[in-house]
N, C-alpha and C. Protein backbone atom coordinates (compact mmCIF):
# COMPACT_ATOMS: atom_id res chain seq x y z
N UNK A 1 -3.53 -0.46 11.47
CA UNK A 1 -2.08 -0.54 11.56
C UNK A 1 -1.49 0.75 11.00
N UNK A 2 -0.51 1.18 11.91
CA UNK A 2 0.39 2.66 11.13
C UNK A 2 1.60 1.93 10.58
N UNK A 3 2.28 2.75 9.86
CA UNK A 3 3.14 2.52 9.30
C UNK A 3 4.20 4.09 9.30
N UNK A 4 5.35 4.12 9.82
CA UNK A 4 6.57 5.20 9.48
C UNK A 4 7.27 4.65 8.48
N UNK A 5 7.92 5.44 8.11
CA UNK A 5 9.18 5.12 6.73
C UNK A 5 10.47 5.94 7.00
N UNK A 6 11.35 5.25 6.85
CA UNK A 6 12.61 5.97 7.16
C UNK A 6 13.88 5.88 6.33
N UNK A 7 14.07 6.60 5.39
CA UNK A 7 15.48 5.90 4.40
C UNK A 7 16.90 6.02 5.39
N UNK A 8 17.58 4.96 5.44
CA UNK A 8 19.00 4.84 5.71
C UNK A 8 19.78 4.17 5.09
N UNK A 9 20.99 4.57 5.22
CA UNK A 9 21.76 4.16 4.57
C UNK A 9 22.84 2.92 5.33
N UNK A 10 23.03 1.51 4.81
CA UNK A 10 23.34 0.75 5.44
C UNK A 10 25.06 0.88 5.72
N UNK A 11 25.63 1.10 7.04
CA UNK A 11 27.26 1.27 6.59
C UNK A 11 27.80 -0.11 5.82
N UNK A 12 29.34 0.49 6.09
CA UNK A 12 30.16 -1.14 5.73
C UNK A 12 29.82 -1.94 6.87
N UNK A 13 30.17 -1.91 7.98
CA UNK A 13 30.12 -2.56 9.13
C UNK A 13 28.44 -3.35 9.50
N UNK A 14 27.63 -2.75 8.71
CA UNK A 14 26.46 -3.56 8.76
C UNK A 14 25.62 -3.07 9.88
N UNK A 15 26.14 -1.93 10.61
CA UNK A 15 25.99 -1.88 12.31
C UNK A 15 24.63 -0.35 11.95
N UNK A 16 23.62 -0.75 12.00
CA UNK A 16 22.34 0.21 11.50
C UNK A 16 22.05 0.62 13.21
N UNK A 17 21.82 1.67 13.81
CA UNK A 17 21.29 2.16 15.58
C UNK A 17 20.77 3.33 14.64
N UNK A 18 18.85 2.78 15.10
CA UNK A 18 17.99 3.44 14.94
C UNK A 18 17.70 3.93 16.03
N UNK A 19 17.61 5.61 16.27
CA UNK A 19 16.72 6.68 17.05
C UNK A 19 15.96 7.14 16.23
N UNK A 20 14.81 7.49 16.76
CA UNK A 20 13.69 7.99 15.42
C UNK A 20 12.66 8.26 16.56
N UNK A 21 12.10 9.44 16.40
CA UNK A 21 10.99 10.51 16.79
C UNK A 21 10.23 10.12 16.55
N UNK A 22 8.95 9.31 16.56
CA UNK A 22 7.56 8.85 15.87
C UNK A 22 6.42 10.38 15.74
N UNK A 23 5.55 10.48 15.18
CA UNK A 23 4.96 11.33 14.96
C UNK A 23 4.17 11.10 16.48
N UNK A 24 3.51 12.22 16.95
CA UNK A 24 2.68 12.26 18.36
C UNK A 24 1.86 11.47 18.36
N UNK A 25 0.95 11.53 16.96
CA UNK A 25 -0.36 10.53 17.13
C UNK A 25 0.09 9.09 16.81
N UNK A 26 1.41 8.61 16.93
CA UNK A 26 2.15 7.18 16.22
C UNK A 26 1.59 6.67 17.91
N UNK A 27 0.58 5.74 17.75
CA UNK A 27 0.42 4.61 18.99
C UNK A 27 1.19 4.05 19.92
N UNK A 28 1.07 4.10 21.12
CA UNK A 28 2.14 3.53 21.88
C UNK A 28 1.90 2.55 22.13
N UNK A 29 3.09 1.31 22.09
CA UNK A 29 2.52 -0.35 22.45
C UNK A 29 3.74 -1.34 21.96
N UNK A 30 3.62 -2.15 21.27
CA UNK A 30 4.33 -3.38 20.65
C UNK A 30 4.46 -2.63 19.28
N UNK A 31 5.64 -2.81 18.86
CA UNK A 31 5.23 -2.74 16.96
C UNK A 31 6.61 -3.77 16.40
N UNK A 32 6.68 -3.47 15.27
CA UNK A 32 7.96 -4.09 14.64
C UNK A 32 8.64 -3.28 13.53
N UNK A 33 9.71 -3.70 13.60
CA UNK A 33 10.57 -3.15 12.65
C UNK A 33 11.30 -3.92 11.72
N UNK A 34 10.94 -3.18 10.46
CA UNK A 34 11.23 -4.27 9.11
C UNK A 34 12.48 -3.49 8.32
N UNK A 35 13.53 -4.13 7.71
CA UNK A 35 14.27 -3.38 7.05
C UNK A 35 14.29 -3.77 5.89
N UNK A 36 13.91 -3.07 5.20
CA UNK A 36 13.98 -3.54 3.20
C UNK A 36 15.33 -3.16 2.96
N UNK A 37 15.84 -4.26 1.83
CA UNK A 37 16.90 -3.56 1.45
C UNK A 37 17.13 -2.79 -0.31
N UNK A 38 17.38 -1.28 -0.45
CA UNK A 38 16.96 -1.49 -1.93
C UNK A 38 16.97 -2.13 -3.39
N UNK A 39 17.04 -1.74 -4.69
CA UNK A 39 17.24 -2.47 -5.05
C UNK A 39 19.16 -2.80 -6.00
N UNK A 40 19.94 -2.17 -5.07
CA UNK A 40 20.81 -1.61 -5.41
C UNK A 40 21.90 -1.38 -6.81
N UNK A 41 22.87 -1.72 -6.72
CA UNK A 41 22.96 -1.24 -8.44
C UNK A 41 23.65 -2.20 -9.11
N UNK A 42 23.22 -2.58 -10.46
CA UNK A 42 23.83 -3.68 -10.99
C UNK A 42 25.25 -3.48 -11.90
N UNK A 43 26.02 -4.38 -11.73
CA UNK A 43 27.38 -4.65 -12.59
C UNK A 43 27.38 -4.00 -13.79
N UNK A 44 28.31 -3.97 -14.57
CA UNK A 44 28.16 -3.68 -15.98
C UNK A 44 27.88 -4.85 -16.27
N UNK A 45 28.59 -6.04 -15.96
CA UNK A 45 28.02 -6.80 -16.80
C UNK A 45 26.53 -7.65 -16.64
N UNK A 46 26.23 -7.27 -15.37
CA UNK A 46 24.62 -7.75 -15.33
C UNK A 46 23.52 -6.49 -15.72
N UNK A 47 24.21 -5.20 -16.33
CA UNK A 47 23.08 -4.39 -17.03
C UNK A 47 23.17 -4.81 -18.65
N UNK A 48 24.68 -5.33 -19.12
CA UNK A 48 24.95 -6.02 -20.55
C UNK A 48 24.02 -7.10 -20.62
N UNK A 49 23.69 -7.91 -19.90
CA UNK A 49 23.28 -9.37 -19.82
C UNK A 49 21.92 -8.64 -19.94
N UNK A 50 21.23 -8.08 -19.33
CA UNK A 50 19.87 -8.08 -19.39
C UNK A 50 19.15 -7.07 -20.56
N UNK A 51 20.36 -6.45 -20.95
CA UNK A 51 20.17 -5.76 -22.34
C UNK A 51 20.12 -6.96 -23.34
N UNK A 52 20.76 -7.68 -23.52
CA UNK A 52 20.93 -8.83 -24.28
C UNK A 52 19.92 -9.57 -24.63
N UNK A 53 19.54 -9.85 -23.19
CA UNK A 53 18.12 -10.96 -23.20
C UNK A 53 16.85 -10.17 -23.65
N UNK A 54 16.36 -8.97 -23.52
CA UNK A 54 15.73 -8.05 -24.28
C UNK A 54 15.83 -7.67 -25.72
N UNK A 55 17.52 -7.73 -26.40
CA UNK A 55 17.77 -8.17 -27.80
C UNK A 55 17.09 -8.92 -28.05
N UNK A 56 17.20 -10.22 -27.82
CA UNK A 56 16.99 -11.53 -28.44
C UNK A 56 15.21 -11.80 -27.74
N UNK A 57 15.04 -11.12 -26.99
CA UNK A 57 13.16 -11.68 -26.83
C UNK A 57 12.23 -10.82 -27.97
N UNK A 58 12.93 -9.62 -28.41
CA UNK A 58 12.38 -8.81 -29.16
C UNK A 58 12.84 -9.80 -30.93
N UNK A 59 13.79 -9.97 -31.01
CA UNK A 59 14.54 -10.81 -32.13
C UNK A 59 13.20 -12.08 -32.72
N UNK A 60 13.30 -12.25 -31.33
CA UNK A 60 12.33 -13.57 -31.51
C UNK A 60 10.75 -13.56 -31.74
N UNK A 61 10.34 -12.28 -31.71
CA UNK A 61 8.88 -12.02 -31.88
C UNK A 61 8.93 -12.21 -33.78
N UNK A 62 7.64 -12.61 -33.85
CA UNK A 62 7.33 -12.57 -35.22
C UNK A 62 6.12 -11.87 -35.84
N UNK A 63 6.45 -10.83 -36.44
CA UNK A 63 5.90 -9.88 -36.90
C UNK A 63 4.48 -10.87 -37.34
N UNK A 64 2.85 -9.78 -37.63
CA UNK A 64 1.51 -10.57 -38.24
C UNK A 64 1.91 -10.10 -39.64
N UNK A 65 1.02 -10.65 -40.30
CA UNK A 65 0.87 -10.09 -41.71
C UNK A 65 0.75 -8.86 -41.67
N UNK A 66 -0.43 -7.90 -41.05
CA UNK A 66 -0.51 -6.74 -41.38
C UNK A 66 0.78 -5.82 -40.70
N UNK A 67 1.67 -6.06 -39.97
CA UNK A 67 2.34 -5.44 -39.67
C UNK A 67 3.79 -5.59 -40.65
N UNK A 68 3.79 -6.91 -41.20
CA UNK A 68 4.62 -7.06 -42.23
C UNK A 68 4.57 -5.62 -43.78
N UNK A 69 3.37 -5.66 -43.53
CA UNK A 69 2.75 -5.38 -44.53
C UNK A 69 2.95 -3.23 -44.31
N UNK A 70 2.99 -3.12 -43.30
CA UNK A 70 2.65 -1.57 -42.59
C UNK A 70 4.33 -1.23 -42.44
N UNK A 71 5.43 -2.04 -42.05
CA UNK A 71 6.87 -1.95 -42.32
C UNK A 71 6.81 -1.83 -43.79
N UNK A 72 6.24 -2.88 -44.92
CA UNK A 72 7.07 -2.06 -45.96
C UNK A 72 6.31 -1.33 -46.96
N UNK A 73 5.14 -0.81 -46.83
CA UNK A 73 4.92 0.18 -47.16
C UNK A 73 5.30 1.35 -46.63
N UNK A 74 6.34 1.42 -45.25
CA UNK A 74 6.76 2.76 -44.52
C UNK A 74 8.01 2.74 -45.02
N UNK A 75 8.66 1.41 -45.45
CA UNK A 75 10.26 1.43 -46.40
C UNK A 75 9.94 1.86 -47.72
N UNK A 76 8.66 1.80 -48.16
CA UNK A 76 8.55 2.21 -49.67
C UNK A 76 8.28 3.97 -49.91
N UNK A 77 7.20 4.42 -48.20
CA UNK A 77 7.58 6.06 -48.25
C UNK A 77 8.94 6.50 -48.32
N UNK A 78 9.72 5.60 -47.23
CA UNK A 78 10.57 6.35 -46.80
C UNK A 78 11.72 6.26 -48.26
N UNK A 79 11.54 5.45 -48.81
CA UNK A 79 12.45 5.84 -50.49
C UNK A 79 11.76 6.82 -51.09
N UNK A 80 10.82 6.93 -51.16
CA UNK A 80 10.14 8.15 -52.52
C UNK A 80 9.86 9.70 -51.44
N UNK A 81 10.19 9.37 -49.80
CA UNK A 81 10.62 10.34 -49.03
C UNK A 81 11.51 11.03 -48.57
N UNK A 82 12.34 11.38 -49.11
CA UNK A 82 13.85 10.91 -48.22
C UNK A 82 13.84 12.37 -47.21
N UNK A 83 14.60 11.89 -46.15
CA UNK A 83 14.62 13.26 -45.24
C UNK A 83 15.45 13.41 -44.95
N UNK A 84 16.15 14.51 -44.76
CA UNK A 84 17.27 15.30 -44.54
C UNK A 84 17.14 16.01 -43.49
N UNK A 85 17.95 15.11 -42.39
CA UNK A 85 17.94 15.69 -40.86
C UNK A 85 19.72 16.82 -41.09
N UNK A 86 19.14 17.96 -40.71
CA UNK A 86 19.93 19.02 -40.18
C UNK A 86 19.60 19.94 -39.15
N UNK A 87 20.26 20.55 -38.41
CA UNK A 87 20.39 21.22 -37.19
C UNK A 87 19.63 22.80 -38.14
N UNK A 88 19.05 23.30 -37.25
CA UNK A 88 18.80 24.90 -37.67
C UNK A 88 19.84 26.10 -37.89
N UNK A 89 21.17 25.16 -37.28
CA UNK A 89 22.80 25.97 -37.58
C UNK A 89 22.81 25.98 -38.73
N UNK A 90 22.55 24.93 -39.02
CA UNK A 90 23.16 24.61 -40.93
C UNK A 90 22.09 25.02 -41.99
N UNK A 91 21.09 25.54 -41.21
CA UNK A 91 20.28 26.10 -42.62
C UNK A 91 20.70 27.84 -42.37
């Protein structure tokens, strides 16, 4: 089986008239034509919503012991570390 690929763009009117050149060695005979549609672009509020649900699945994980354990010994560097983020302007 061959396969071509063709990106278009769907109008308002819905009204898609495909002409298309097949490559020479593309088989001559029966074939079909499939139209995917992509995956196009989401709302603000359905990119809010799925930020959200990623909040709260991460919220809901529960840390093991040793990782309990590897957080606060990195809160106990980071007090007897302290770092001082500045730009190379300011030095």
């Amino acid at each position: 089986m061959r396969a071509h690929k063709l990106k278009v763009t769907i109008p308002q009117d819905h009204q898609l008239e495909i002409a298309v050149r097949l490559p020479e060695d593309f088989p001559p005979g029966p074939a079909e034509v499939i139209v995917l549609a992509g995956p196009g672009e989401k709302s603000r509020e359905e990119v809010k919503r799925d930020a959200l649900a990623v909040v709260e699945e991460i919220r809901s994980l529960r840390l093991t012991e040793e990782e309990e354990k590897i957080l606060g010994d990195f809160e106990e560097f980071r007090k007897s570390h302290p770092v001082r983020l500045v730009s190379l302007d300011d030095e």
